[in-house]
C-alpha atoms as a PDB file:
ATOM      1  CA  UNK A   1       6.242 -15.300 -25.912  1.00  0.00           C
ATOM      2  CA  UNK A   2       3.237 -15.152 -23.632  1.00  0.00           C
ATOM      3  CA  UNK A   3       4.629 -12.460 -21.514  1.00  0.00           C
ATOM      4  CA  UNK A   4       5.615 -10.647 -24.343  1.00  0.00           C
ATOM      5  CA  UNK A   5       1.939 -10.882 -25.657  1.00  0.00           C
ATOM      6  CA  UNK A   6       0.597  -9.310 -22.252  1.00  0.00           C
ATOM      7  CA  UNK A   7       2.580  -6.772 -22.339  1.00  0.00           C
ATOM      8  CA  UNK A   8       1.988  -6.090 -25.770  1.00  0.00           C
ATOM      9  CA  UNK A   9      -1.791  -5.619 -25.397  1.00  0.00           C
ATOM     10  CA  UNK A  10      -1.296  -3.575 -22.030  1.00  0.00           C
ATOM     11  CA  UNK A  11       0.110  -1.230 -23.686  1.00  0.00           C
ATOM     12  CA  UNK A  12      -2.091  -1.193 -26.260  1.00  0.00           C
ATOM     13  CA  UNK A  13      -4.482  -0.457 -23.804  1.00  0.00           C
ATOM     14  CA  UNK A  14      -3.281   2.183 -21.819  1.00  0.00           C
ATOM     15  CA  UNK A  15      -2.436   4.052 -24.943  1.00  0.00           C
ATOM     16  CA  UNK A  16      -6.110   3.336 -26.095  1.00  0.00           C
ATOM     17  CA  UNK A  17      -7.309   4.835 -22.392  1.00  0.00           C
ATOM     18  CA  UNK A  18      -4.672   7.909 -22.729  1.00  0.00           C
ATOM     19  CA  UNK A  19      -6.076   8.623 -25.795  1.00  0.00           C
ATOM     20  CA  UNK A  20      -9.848   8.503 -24.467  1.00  0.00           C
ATOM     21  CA  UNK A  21      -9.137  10.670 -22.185  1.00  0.00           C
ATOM     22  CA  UNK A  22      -7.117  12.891 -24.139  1.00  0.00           C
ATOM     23  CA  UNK A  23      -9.875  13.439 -26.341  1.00  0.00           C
ATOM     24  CA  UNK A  24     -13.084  13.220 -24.456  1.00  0.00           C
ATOM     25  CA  UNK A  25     -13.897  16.831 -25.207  1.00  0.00           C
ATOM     26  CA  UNK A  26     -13.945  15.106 -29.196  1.00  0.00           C
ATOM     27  CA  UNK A  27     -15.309  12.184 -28.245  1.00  0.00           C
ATOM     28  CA  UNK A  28     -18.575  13.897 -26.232  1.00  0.00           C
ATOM     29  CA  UNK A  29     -19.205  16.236 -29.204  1.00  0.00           C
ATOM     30  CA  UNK A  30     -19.283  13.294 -31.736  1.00  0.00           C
ATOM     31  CA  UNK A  31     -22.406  11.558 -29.003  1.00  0.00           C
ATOM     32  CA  UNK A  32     -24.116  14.755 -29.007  1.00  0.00           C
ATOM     33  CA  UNK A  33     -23.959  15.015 -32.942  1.00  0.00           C
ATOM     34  CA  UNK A  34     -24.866  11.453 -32.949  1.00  0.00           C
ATOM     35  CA  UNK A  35     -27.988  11.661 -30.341  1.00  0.00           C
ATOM     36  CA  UNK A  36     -28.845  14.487 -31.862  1.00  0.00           C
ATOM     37  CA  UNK A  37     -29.505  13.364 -34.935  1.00  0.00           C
ATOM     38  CA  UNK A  38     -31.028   9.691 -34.128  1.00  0.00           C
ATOM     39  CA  UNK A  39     -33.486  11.587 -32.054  1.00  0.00           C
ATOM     40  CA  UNK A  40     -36.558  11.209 -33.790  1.00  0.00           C
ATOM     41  CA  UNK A  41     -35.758   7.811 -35.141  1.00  0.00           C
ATOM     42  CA  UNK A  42     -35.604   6.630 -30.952  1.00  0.00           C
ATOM     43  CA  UNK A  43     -39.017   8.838 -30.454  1.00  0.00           C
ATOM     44  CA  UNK A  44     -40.707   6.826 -32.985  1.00  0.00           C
ATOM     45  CA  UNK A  45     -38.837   3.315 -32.169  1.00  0.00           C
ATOM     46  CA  UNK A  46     -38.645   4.128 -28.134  1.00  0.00           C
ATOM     47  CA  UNK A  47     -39.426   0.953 -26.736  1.00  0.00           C
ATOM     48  CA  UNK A  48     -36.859  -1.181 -28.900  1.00  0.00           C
ATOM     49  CA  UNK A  49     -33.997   1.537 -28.799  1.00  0.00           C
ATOM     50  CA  UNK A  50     -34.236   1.740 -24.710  1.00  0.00           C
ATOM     51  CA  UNK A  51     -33.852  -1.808 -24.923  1.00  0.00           C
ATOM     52  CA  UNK A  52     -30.854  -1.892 -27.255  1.00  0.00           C
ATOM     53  CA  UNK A  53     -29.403   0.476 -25.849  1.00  0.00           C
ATOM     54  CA  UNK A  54     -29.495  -0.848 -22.501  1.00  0.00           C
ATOM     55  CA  UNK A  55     -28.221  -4.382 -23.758  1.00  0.00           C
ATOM     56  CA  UNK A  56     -25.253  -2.278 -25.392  1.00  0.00           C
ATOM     57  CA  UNK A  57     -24.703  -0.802 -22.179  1.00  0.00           C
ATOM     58  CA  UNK A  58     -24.793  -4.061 -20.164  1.00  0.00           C
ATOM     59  CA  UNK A  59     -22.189  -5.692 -22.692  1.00  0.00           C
ATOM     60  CA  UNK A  60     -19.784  -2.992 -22.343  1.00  0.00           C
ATOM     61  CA  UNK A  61     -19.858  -1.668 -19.168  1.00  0.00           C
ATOM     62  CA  UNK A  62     -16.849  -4.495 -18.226  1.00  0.00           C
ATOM     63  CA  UNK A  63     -14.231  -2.806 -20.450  1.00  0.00           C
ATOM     64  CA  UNK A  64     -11.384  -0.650 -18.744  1.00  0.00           C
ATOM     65  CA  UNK A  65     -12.727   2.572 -20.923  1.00  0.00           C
ATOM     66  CA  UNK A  66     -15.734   4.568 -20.072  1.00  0.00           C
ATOM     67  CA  UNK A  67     -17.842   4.025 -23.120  1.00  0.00           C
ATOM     68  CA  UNK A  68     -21.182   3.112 -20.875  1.00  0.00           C
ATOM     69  CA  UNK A  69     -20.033   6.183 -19.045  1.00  0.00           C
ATOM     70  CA  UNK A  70     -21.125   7.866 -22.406  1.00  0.00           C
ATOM     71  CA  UNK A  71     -23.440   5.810 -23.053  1.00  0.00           C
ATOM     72  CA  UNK A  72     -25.112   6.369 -20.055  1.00  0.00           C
ATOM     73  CA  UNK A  73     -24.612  10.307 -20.508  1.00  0.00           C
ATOM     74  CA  UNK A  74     -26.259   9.821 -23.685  1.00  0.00           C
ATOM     75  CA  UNK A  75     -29.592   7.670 -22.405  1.00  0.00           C
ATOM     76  CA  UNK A  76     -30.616  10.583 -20.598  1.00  0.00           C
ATOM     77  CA  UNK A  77     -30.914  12.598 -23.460  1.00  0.00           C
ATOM     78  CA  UNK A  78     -32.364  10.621 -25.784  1.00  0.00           C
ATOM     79  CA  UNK A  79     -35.137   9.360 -23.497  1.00  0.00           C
ATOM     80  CA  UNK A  80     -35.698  11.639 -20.878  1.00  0.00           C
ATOM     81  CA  UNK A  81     -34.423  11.597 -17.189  1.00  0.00           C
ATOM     82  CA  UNK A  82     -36.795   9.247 -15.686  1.00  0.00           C
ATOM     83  CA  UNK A  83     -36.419   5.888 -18.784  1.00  0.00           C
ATOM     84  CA  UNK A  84     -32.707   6.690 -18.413  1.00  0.00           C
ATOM     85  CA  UNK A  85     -32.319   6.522 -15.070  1.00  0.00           C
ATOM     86  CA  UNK A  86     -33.830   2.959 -15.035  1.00  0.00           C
ATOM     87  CA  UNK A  87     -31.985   2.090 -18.103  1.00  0.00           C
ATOM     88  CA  UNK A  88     -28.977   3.528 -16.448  1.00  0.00           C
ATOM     89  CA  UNK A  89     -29.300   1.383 -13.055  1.00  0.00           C
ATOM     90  CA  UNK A  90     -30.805  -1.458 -15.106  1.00  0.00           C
ATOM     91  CA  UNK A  91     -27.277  -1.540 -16.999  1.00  0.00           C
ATOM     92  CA  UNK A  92     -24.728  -1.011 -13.548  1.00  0.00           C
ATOM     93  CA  UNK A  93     -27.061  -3.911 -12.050  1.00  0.00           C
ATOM     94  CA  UNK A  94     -27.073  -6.725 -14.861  1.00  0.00           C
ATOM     95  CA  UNK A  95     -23.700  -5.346 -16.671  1.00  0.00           C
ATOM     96  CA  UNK A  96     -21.821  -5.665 -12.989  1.00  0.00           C
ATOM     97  CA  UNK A  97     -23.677  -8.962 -12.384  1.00  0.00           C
ATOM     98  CA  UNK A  98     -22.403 -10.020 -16.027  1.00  0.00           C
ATOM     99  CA  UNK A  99     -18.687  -9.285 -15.263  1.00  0.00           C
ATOM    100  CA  UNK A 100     -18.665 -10.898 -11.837  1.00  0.00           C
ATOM    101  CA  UNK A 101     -20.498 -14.222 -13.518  1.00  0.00           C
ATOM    102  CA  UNK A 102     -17.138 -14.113 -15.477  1.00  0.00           C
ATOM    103  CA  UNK A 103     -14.889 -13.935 -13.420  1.00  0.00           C
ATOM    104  CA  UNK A 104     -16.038 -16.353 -11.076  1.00  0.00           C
ATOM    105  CA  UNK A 105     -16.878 -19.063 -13.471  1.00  0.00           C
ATOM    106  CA  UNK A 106     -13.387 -18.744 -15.787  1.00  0.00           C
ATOM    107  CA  UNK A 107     -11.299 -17.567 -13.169  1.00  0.00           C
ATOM    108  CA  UNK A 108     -12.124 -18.323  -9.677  1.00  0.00           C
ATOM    109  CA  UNK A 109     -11.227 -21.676  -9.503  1.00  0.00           C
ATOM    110  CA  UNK A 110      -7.832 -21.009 -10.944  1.00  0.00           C
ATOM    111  CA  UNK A 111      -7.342 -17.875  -8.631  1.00  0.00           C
ATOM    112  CA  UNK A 112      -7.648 -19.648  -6.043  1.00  0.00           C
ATOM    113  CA  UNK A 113      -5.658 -22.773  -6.032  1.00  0.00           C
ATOM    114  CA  UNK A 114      -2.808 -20.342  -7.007  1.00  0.00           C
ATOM    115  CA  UNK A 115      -3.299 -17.663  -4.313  1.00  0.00           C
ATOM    116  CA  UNK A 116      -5.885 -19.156  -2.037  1.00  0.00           C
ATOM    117  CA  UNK A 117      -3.620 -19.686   1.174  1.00  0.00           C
ATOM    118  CA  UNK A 118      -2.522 -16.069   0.678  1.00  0.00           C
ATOM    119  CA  UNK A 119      -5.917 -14.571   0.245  1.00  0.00           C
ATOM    120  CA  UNK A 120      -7.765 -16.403   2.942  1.00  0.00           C
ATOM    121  CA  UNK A 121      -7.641 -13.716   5.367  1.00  0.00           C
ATOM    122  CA  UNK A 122      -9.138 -11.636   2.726  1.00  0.00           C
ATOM    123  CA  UNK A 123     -11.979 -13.710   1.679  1.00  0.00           C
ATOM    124  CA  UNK A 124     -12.689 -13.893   5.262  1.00  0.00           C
ATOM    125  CA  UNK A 125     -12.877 -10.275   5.292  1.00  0.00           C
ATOM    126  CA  UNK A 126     -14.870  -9.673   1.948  1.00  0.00           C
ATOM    127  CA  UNK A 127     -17.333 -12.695   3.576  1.00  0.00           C
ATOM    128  CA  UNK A 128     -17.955 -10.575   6.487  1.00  0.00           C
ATOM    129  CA  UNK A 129     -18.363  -6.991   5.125  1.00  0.00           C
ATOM    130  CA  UNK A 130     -18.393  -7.413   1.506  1.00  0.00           C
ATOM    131  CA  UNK A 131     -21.682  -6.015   0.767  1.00  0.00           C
ATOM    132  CA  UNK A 132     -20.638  -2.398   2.360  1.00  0.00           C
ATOM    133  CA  UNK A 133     -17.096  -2.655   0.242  1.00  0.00           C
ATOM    134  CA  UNK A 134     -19.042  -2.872  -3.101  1.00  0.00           C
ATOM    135  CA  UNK A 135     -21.600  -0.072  -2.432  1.00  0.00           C
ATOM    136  CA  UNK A 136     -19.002   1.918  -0.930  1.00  0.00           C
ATOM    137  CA  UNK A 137     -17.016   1.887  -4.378  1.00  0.00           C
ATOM    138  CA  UNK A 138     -20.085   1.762  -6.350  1.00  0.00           C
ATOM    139  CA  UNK A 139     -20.747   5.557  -4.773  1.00  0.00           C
ATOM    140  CA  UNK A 140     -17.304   6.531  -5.620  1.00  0.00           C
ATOM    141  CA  UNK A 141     -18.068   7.375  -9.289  1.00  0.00           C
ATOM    142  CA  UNK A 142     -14.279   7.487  -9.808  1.00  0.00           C
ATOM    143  CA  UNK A 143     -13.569   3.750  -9.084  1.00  0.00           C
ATOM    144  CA  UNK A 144     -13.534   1.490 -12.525  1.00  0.00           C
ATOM    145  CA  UNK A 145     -16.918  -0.021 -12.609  1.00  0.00           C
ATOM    146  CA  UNK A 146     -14.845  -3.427 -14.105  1.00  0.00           C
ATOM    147  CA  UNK A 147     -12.474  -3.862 -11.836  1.00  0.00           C
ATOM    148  CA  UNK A 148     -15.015  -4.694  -8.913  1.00  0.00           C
ATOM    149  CA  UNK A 149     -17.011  -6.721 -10.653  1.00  0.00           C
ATOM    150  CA  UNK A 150     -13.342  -8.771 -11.584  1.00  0.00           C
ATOM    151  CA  UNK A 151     -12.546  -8.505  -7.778  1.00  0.00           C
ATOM    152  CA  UNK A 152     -15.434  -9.314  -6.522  1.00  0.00           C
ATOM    153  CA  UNK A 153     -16.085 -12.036  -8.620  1.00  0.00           C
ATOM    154  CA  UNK A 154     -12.367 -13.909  -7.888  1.00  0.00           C
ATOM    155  CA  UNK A 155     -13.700 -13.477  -4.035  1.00  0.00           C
ATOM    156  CA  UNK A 156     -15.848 -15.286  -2.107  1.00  0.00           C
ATOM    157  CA  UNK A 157     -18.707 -12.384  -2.452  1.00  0.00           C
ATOM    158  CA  UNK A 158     -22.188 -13.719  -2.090  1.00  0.00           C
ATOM    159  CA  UNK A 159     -23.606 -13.165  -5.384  1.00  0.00           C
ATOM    160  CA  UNK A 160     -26.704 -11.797  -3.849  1.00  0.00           C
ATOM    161  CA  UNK A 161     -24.855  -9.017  -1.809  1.00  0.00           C
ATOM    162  CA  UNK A 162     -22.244  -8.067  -4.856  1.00  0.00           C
ATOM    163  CA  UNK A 163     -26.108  -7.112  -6.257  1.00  0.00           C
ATOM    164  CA  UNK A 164     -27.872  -5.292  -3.678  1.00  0.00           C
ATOM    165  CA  UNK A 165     -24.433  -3.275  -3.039  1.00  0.00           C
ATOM    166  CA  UNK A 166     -24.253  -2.354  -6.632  1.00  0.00           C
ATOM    167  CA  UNK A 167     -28.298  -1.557  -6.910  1.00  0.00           C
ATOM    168  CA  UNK A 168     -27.711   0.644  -3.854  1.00  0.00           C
ATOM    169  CA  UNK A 169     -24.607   2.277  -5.144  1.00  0.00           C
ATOM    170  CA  UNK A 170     -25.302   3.101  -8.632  1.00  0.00           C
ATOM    171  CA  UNK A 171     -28.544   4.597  -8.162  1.00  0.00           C
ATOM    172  CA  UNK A 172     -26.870   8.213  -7.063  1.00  0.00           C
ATOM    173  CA  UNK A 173     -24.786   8.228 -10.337  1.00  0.00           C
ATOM    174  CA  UNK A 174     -27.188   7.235 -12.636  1.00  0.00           C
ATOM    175  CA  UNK A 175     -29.335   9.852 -11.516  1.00  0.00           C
ATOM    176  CA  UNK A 176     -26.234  12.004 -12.165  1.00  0.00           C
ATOM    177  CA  UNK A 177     -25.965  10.772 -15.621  1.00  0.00           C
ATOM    178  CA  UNK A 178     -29.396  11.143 -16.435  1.00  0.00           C
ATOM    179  CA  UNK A 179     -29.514  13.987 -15.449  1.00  0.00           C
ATOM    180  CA  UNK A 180     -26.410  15.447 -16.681  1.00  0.00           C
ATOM    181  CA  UNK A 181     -27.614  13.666 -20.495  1.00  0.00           C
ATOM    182  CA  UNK A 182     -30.721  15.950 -20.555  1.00  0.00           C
ATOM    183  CA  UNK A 183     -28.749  18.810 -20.865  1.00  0.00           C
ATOM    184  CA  UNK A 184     -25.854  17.164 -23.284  1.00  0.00           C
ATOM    185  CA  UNK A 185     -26.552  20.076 -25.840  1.00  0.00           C
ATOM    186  CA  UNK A 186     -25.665  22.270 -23.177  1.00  0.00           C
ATOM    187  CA  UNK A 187     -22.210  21.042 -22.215  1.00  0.00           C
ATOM    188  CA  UNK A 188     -19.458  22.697 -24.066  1.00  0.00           C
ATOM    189  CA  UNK A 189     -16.789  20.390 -22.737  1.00  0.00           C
ATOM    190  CA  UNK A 190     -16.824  16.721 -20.437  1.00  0.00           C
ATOM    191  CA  UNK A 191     -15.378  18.618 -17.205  1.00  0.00           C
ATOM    192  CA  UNK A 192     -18.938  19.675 -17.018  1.00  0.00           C
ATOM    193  CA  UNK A 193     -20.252  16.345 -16.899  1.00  0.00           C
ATOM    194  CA  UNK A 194     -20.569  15.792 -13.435  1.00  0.00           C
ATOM    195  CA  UNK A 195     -20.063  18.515 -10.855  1.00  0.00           C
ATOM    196  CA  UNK A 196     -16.837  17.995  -9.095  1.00  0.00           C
ATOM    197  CA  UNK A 197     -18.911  18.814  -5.713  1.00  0.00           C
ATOM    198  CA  UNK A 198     -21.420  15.633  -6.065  1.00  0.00           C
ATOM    199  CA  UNK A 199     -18.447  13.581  -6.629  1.00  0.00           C
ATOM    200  CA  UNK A 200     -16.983  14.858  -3.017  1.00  0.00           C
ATOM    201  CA  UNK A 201     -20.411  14.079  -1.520  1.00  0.00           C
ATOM    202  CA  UNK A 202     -20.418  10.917  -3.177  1.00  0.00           C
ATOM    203  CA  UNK A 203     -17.044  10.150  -1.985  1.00  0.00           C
ATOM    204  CA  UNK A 204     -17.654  11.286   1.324  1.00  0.00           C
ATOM    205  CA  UNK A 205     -20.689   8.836   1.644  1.00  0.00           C
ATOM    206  CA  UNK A 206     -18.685   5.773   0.187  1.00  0.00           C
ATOM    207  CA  UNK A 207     -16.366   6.847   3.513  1.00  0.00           C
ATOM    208  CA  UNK A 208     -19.510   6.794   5.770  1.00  0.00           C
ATOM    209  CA  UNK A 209     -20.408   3.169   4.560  1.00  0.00           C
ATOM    210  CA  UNK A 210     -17.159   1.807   5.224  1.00  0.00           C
ATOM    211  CA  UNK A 211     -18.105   2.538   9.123  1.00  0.00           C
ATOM    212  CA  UNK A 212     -20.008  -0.750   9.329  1.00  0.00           C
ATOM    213  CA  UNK A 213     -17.117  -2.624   8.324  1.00  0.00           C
ATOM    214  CA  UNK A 214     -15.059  -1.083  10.547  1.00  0.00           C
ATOM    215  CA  UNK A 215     -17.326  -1.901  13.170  1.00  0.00           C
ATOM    216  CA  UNK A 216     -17.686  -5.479  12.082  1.00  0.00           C
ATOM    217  CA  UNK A 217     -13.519  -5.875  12.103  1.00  0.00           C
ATOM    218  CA  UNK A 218     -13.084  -4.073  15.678  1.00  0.00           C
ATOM    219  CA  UNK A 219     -15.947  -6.086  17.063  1.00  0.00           C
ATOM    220  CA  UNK A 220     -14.371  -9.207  15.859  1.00  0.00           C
ATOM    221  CA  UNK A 221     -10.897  -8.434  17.112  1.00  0.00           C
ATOM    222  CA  UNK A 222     -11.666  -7.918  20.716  1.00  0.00           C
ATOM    223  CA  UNK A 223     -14.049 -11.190  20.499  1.00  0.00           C
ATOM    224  CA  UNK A 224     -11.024 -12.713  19.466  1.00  0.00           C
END
């Protein structure tokens, strides 16, 4: 009956994700409608709506569809590149911080007196260079923000590294998003959102960061 229940609501989910994605071009043009018209209402409530808005994003930015994606889209526009840039990085920061919490304290334990003879190589591993894994798929804007913060929190990541990797990593995207939001009345579809050359640059420097690591596990081999 339990199995039978999780696979039930996977795939409800991956029909609600197919059908996000399906119908982003939709979905973008009701947030612009939307923004657009709450505009002056945030001008003359700024303060309080940034902060909303950020405690939105920092609530949802866990679930497996991209709604703080939009949300984040949307922040620029509403209030300007430089507030939603911070609120942008404010919400990776404390909304990845929120999902590893989580995971750590509900599931860790568990995890780990299941799997933990299996997985001690790799917590060795994300001990040692787990700071460069998370910022380099916190550059990689196409890696599901929730799923590191789930992996990260089952591992033995120092909480204080899982944070300055995703601080570091988010700050090119949110920029991007910020950016990109100013000019939402501009975009006539959400293939324009980001420019598919940042996102090679971005991938290319989530390769670059990996190096360390690399480093770390060769140096450690021949010690051995």
């Amino acid at each position: 009956m339990k199995k039978a229940a999780l696979i039930l609501a996977g795939a409800a989910l991956l029909a609600l994700i197919v059908f996000w994605y399906a119908h982003a071009s939709e979905i973008l043009d009701l947030a612009r409608h939307w923004a657009l018209a709450s505009h002056d209402f945030v001008q003359g409530h700024f303060h309080a709506c940034w902060l909303a808005m950020l405690l939105l994003c920092v609530l949802i930015i866990n679930l497996p569809i991209p709604v703080a994606a939009l949300l984040k889209l949307m922040s620029g526009f509403i209030f300007g590149i430089q507030a939603g840039f911070v609120l942008n990085v404010g919400a990776s920061v404390f909304g990845g911080l929120f999902g590893f919490v989580l995971a750590r304290h509900f599931f860790h334990r568990a995890f780990h007196q299941r799997y933990g003879h299996q997985l001690a190589r790799i917590d060795l591993e994300v001990a040692r260079n787990g700071f460069w894994y998370v910022l380099c798929s916190r550059l990689v804007i196409a890696t599901p923000f929730f799923v590191v913060n789930v992996l990260a929190g089952l591992s033995c990541l120092r909480k204080r590294k899982f944070v300055l990797g995703t601080l570091l990593g988010v700050l090119p995207s949110s920029m991007i998003y910020a950016v990109s939001g100013s000019k939402l009345h501009e975009l006539a579809s959400a293939e324009q959102v980001v420019d598919p050359r940042l996102i090679a640059v971005l991938a290319g420097a989530g390769a670059l960061v990996i190096i360390p690591a690399l480093i770390n596990r060769h140096r450690k081999k021949r010690s051995t």
